[in-house]
Protein backbone atom coordinates (compact mmCIF):
# COMPACT_ATOMS: atom_id res chain seq x y z
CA UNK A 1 26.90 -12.15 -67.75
CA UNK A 2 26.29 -8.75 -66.07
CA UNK A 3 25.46 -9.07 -62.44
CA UNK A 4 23.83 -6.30 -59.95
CA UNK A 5 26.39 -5.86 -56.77
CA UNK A 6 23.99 -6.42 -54.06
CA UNK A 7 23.98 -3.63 -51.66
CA UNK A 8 23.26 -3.67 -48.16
CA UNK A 9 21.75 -0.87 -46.62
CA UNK A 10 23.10 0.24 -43.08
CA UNK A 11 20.21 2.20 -40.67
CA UNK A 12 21.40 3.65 -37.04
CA UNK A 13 21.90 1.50 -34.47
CA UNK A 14 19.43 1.53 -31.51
CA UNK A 15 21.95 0.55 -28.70
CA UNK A 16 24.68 2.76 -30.31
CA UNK A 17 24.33 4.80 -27.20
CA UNK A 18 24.68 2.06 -25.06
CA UNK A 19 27.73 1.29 -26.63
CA UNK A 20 29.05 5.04 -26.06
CA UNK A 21 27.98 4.88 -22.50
CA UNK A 22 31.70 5.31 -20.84
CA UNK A 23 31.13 7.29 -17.86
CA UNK A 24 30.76 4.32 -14.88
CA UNK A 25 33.47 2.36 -16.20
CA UNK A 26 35.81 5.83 -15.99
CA UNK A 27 34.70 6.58 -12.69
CA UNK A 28 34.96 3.15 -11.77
CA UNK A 29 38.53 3.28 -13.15
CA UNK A 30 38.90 6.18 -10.83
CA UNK A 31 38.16 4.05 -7.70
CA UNK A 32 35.38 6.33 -6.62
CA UNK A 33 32.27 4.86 -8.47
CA UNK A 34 29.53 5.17 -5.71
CA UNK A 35 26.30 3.07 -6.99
CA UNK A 36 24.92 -0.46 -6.32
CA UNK A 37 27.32 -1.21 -3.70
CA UNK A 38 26.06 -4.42 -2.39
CA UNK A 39 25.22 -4.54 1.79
CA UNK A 40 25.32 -7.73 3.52
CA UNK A 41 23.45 -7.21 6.36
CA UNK A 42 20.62 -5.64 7.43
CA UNK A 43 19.43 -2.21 6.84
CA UNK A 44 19.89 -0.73 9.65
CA UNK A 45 22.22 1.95 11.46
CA UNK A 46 25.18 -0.31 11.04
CA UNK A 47 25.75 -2.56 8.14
CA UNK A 48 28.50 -4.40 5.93
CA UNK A 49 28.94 -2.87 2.94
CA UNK A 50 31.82 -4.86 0.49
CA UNK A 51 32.61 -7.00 3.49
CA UNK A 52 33.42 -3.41 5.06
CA UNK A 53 31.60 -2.07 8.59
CA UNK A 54 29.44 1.33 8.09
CA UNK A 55 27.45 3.69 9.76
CA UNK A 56 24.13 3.88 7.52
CA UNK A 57 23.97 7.59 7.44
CA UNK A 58 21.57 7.57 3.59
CA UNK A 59 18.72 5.19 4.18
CA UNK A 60 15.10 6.41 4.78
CA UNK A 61 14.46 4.25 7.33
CA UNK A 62 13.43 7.26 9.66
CA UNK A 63 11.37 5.80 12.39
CA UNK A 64 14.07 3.01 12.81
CA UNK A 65 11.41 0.22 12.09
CA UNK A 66 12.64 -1.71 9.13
CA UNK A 67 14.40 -4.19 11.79
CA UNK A 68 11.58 -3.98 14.41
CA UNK A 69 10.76 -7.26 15.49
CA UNK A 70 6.98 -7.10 15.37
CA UNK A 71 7.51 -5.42 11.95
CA UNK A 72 9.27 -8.75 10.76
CA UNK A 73 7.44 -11.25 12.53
CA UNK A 74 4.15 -9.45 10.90
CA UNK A 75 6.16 -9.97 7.40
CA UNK A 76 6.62 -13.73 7.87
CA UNK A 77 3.24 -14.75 9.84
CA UNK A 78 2.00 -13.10 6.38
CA UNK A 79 4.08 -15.19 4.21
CA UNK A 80 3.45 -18.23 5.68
CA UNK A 81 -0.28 -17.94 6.26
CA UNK A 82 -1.08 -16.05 2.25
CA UNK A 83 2.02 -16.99 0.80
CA UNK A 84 5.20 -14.90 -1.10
CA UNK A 85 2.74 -13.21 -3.58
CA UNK A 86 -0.48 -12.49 -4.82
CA UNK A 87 -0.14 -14.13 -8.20
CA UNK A 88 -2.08 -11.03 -9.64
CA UNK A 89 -3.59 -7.58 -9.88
CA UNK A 90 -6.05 -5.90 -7.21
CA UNK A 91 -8.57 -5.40 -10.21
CA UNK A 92 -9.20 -8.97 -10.47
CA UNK A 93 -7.44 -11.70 -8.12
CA UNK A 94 -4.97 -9.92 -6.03
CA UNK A 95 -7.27 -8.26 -3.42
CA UNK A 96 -6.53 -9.78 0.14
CA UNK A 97 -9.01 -8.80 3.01
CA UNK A 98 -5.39 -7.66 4.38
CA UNK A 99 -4.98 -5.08 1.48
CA UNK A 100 -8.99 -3.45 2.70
CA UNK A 101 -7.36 -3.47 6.35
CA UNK A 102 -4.81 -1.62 5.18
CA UNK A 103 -6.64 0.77 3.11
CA UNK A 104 -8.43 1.86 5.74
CA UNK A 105 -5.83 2.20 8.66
CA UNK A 106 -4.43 4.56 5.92
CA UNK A 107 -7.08 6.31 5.30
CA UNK A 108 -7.63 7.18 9.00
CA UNK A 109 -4.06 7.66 9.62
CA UNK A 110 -3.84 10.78 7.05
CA UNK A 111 -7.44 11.89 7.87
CA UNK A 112 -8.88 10.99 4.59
CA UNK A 113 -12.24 9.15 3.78
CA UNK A 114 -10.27 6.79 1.36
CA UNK A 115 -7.12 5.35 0.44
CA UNK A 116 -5.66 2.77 -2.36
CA UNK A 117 -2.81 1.34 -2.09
CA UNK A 118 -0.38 0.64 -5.32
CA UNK A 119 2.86 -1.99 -5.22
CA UNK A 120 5.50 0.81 -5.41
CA UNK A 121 5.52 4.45 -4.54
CA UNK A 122 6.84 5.54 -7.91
CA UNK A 123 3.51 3.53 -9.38
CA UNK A 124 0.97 5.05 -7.33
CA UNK A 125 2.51 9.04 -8.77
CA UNK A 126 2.23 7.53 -11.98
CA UNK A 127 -1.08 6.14 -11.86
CA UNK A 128 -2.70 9.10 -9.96
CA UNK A 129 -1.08 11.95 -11.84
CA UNK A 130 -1.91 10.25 -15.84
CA UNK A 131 -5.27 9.28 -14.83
CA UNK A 132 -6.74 12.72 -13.63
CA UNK A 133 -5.29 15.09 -15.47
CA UNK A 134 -6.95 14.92 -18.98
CA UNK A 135 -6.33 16.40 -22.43
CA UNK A 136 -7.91 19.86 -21.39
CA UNK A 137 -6.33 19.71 -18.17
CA UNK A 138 -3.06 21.16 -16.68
CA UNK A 139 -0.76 19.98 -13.93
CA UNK A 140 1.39 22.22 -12.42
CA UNK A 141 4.71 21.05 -10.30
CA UNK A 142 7.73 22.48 -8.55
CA UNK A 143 10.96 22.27 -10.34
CA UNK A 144 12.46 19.79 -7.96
CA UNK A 145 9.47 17.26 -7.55
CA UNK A 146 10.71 13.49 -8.01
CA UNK A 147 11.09 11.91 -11.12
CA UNK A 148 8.21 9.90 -10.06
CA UNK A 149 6.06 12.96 -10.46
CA UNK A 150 7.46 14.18 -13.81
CA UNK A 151 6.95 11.06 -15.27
CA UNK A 152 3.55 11.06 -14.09
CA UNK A 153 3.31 14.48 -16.44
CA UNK A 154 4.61 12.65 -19.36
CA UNK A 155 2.16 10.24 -19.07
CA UNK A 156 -1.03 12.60 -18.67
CA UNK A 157 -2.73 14.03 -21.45
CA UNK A 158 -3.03 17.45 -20.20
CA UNK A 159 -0.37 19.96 -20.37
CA UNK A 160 2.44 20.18 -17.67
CA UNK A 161 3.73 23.65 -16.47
CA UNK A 162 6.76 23.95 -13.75
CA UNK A 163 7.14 26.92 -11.15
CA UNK A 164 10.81 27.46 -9.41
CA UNK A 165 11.37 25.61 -6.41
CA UNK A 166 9.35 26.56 -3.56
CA UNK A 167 8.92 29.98 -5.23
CA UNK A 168 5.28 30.79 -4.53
CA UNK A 169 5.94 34.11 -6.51
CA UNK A 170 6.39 31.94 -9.34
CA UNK A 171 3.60 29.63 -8.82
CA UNK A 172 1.38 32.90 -8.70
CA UNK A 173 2.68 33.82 -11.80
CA UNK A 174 2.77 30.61 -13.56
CA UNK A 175 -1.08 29.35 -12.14
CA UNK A 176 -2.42 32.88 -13.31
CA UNK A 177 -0.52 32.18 -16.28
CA UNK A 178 -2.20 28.53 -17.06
CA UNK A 179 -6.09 29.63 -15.67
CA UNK A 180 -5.87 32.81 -18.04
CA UNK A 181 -4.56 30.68 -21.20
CA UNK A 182 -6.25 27.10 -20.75
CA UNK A 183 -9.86 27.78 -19.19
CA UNK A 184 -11.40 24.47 -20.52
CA UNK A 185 -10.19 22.18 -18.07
CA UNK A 186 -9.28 21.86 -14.31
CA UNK A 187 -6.08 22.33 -12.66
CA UNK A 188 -3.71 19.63 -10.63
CA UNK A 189 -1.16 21.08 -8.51
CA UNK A 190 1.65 18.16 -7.18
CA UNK A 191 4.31 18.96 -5.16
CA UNK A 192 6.52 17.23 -2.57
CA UNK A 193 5.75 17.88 1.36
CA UNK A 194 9.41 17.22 1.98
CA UNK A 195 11.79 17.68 -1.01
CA UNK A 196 13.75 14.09 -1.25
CA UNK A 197 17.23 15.58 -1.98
CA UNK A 198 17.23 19.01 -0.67
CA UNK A 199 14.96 18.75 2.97
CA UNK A 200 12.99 21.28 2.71
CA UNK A 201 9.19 21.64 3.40
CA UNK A 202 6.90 23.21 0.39
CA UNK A 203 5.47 26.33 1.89
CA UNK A 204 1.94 24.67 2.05
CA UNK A 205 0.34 27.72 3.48
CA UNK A 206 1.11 30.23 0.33
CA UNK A 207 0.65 27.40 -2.29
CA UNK A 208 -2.41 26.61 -0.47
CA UNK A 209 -3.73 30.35 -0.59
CA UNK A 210 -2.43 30.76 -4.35
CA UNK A 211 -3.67 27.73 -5.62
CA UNK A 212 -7.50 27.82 -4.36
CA UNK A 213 -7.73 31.36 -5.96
CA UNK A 214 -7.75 29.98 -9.03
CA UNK A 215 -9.39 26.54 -8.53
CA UNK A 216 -6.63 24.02 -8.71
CA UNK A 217 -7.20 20.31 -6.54
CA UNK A 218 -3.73 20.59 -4.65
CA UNK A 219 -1.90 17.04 -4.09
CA UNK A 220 1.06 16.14 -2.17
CA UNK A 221 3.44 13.92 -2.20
CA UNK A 222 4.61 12.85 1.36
CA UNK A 223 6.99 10.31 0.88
CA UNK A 224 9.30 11.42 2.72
CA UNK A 225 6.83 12.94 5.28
CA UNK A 226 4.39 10.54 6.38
CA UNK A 227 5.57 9.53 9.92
CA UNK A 228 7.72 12.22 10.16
CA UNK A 229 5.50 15.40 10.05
CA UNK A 230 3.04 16.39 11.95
CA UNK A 231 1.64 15.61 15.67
CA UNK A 232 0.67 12.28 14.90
CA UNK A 233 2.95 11.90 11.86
CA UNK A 234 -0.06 12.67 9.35
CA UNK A 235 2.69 14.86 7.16
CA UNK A 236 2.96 17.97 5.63
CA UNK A 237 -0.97 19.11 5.36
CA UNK A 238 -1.08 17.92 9.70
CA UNK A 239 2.54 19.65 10.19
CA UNK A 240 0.72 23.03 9.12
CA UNK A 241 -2.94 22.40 10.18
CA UNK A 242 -3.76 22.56 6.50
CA UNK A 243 -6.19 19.07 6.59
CA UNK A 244 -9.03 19.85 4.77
CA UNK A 245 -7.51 22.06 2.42
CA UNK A 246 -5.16 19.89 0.65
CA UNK A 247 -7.51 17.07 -1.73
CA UNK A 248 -4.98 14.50 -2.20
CA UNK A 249 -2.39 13.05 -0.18
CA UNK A 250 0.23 10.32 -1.55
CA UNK A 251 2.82 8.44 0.26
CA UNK A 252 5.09 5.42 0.12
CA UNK A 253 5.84 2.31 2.57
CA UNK A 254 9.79 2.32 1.61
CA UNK A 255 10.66 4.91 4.13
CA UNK A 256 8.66 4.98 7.23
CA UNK A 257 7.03 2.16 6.99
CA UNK A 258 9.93 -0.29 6.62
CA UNK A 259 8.22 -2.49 3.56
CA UNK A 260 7.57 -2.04 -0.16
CA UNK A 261 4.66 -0.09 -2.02
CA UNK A 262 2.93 3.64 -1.79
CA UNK A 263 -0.95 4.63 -1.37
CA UNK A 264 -3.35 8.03 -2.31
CA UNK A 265 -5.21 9.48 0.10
CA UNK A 266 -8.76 11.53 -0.59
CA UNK A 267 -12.32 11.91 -0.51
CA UNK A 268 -13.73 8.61 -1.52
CA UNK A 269 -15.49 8.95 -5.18
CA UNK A 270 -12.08 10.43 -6.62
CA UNK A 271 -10.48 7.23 -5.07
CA UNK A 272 -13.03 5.48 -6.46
CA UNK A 273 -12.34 6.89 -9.72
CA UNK A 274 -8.61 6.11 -9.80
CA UNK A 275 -9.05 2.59 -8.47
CA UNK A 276 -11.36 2.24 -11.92
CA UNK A 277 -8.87 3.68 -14.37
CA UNK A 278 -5.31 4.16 -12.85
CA UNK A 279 -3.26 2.04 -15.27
CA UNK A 280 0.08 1.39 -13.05
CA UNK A 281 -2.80 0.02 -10.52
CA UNK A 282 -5.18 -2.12 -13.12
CA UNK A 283 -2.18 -3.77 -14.91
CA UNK A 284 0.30 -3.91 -12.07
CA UNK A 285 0.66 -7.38 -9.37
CA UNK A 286 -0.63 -5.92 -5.81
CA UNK A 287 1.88 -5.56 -3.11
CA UNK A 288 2.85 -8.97 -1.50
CA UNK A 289 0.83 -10.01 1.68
CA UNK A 290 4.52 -9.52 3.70
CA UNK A 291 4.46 -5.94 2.86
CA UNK A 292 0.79 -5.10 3.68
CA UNK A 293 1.63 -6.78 7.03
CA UNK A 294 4.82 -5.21 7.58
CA UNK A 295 2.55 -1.72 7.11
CA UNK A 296 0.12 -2.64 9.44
CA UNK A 297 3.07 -3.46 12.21
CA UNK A 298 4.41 -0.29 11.65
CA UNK A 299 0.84 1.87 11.82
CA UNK A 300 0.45 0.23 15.25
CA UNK A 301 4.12 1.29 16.30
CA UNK A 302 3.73 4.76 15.16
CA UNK A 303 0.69 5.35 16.89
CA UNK A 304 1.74 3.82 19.91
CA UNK A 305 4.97 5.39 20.29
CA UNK A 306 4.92 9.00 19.13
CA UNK A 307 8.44 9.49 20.91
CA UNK A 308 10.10 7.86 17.96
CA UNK A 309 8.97 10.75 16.31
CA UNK A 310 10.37 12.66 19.28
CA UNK A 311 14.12 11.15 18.98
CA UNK A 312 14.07 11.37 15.14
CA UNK A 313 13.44 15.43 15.34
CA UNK A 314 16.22 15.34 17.95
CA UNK A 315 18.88 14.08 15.89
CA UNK A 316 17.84 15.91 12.57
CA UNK A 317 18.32 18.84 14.79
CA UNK A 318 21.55 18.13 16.26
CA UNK A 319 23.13 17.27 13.20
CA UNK A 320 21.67 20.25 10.81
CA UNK A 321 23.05 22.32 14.01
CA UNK A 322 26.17 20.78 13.64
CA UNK A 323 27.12 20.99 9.95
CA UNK A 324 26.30 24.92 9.92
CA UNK A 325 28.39 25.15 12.94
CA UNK A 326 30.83 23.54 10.83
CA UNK A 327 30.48 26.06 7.88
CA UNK A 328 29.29 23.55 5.68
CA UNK A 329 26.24 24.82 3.38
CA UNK A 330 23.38 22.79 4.16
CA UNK A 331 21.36 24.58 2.14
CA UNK A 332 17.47 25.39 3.37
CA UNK A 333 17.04 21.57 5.08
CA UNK A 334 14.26 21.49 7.90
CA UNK A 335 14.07 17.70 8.21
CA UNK A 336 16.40 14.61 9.21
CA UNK A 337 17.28 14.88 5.23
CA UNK A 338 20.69 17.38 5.22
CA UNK A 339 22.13 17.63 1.88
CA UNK A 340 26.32 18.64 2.16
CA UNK A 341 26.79 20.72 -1.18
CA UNK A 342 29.85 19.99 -2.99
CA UNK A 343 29.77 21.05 -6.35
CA UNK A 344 31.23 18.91 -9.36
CA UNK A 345 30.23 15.29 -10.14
CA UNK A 346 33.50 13.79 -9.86
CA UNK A 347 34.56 16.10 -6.66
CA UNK A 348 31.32 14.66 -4.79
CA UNK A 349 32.10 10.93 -5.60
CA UNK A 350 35.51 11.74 -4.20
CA UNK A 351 33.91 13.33 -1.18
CA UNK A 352 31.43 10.06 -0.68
CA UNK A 353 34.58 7.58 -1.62
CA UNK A 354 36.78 9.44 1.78
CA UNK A 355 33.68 9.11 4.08
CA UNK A 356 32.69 5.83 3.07
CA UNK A 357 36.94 4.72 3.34
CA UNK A 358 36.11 6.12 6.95
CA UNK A 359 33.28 4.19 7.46
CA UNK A 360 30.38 6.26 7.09
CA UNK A 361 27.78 5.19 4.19
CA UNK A 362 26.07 8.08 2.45
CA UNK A 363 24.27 8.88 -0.76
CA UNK A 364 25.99 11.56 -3.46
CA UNK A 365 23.81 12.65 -6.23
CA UNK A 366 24.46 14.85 -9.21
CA UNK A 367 22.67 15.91 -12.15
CA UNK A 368 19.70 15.32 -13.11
CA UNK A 369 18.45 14.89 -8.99
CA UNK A 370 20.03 18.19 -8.92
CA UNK A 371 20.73 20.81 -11.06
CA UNK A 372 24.17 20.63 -12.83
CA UNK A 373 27.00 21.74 -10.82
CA UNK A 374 25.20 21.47 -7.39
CA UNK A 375 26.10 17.95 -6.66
CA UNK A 376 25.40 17.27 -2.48
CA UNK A 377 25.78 14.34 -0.27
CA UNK A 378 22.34 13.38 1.08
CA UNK A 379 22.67 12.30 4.64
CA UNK A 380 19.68 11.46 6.32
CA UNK A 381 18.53 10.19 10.06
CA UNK A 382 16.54 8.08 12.09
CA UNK A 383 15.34 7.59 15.57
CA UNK A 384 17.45 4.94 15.76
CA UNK A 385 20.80 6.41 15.40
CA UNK A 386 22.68 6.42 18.39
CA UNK A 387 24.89 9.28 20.00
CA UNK A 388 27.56 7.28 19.13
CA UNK A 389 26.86 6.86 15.66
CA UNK A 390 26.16 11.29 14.97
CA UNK A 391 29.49 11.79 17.05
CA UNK A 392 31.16 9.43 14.55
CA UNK A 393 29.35 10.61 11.45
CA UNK A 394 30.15 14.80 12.22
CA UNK A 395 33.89 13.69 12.90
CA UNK A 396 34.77 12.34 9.64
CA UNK A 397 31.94 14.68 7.79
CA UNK A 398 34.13 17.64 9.23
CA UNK A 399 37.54 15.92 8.87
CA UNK A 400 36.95 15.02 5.35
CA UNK A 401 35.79 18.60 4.68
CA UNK A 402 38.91 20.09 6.14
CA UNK A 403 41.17 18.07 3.84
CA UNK A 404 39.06 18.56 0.90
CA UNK A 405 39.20 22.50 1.56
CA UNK A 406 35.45 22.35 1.78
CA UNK A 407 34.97 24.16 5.14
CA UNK A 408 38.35 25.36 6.67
């Protein structure tokens, strides 16, 4: 009796990649793996990292507040009194009269006639960018905007375009570019107020100029500048007088303001408009009541004690001041965020592993938060820090980059 061999067919495997993904367990092998190190205390300008005592020189916490005692007690009077959650979305059940408090203390803080807050900065990019930028539309970013941002692209239906960092030559060329080849739509310009990685300030005056000339809305991202720019802290539109001409303002509560979340800024019908059809805001839970407390605390701090602001400045000075002095290229930083450029992947997790063996916690990134080859540790400041704690951080900085030949 003839039979027909049964065949089975073989198709690629989805996680086949997964399964080729070697690089953290060589690195790891390597002793110098640098990610998801667990700390066991709190985040503040000391902390136990691996059992092991560090100065926090890489968190964001630049006003110092994330340990503030009104800032925590706010957190658990909040838990206690609405409980650990919401239990849904701010479309339908998860709208607290706490979350409309909020929403306007923002609003006033940034000098905008509305705000909405989302539960995570990276969300409220997301929503923003993919809901108001249509299929005739363009956005147009700077090549080193957050991921947060670029994903926000992907998810739009218009077209994205990119100009070279802080380049406002390029952005004339690429926004005369779009306007001449794709008139049927309007034009989004996003960029960051403070780049996250590198420090420096968009040049909001020239974009600004450039990108009215050819009608484009102009939002920024201040993440990293809310609280930290600006008389009052307002950010990067406040820091150059530039209120009224910027139409969007975003920012997060993960830096600053010592909780979890992010919020848009603007004039109140395009709020409006994204609190009706922002996806990452319809479908997402709303930020816990502790966090929208924890915001509040802070709002009152900051505007009740502007010389945090004051001490923060002084020690982003000092130690920009001091790693040029040192020779060590700090590249164009103008905030309490100073990148040390180092080059190579593996040569900047060996730079991170020697200052974190000598107690000093700091971030290293590589490629893709920079371009390829440029890998930097990102140290960052806060009011907080302590003479103490710069004089230790620029004595193993500079003795590490002596015996690694990076400065002589």
């Amino acid at each position: 009796m003839e039979t027909k061999e049964s065949t089975v067919a073989t198709y690629p495997d989805l996680f086949e990649k997964c399964y080729n993904f070697l690089a953290p367990d060589q690195v790891r092998a390597m002793g110098i793996y640098p990610y998801f190190h667990p700390i066991q205390s709190p985040p503040g300008d000391e902390v136990i990292v691996d059992g092991k005592p560090c100065i926090m020189a890489g968190s964001n916490n630049y006003l110092g507040l994330v340990n503030h005692p009104k800032v925590k007690q706010a957190a658990a009077d909040a838990a206690l009194k609405f409980g650990s959650g919401c239990t849904g979305s701010r479309f339908l059940n998860g709208t607290l009269d706490m979350h409309l408090e909020l929403e306007q203390r923002l609003a006033k803080f940034v000098k905008r006639e509305a705000a909405l807050c989302f539960s995570t900065g990276f969300q409220t990019n997301l929503g923003t960018i993919s809901c108001l930028v249509g299929k005739n539309d363009a956005v147009i970013i700077d090549r080193q905007d957050h991921a947060c941002i670029v994903d926000g692209c992907r998810l739009a239906y218009g077209k994205t375009y990119k100009f070279a960092h802080n380049d406002m030559n390029d952005f004339e060329r690429v926004i005369s570019n779009v306007r001449r080849n794709n008139t049927r739509g309007g034009i989004l310009v996003v960029v960051d107020g403070v780049f996250s990685m590198e420090g420096d300030i968009i040049d909001l005056p020239n974009l600004v100029r450039i990108a009215k000339r050819f009608g484009a809305k102009i939002m920024v991202d201040d993440a990293h500048a809310v609280g930290v720019l600006g008389p009052t802290g307002a950010g990067t539109a406040e820091h150059f007088d530039l209120i009224d001409e910027v139409d969007l303002v975003m920012g997060t509560f993960s830096k600053s303001f010592a909780a979890l979340g992010g919020f848009i800024a603007g004039k109140r019908p395009v709020i409006e408009y994204i609190k009706h059809t922002a996806r990452a805001l319809i479908f997402s839970a709303s930020i816990t009541p502790s966090s929208a407390a924890a915001v509040l605390a802070a709002l009152d701090i900051i505007e009740a004690e502007p010389e945090r602001r004051d001490h923060l400045w002084r020690n982003a000075r000092r130690m920009q001041g001091e790693f040029r002095r040192l020779g060590f290229d700090i590249g164009h930083s103008q905030t309490p965020i100073v990148p040390i450029r180092v080059g190579e992947d593996l040569e900047c997790f060996k730079f991170w592993r020697a200052l974190y063996d000598n107690g000093v916690f700091t971030n290293p990134v590589i490629s893709p938060a920079v371009p390829p080859g440029q890998g930097m540790i990102r140290t960052s400041y806060t009011a907080t820090h302590t003479d103490a704690h710069l004089d230790k951080v620029v004595e193993v900085i500079a003795r590490v980059g002596r015996e690694t030949g990076l400065i002589s």
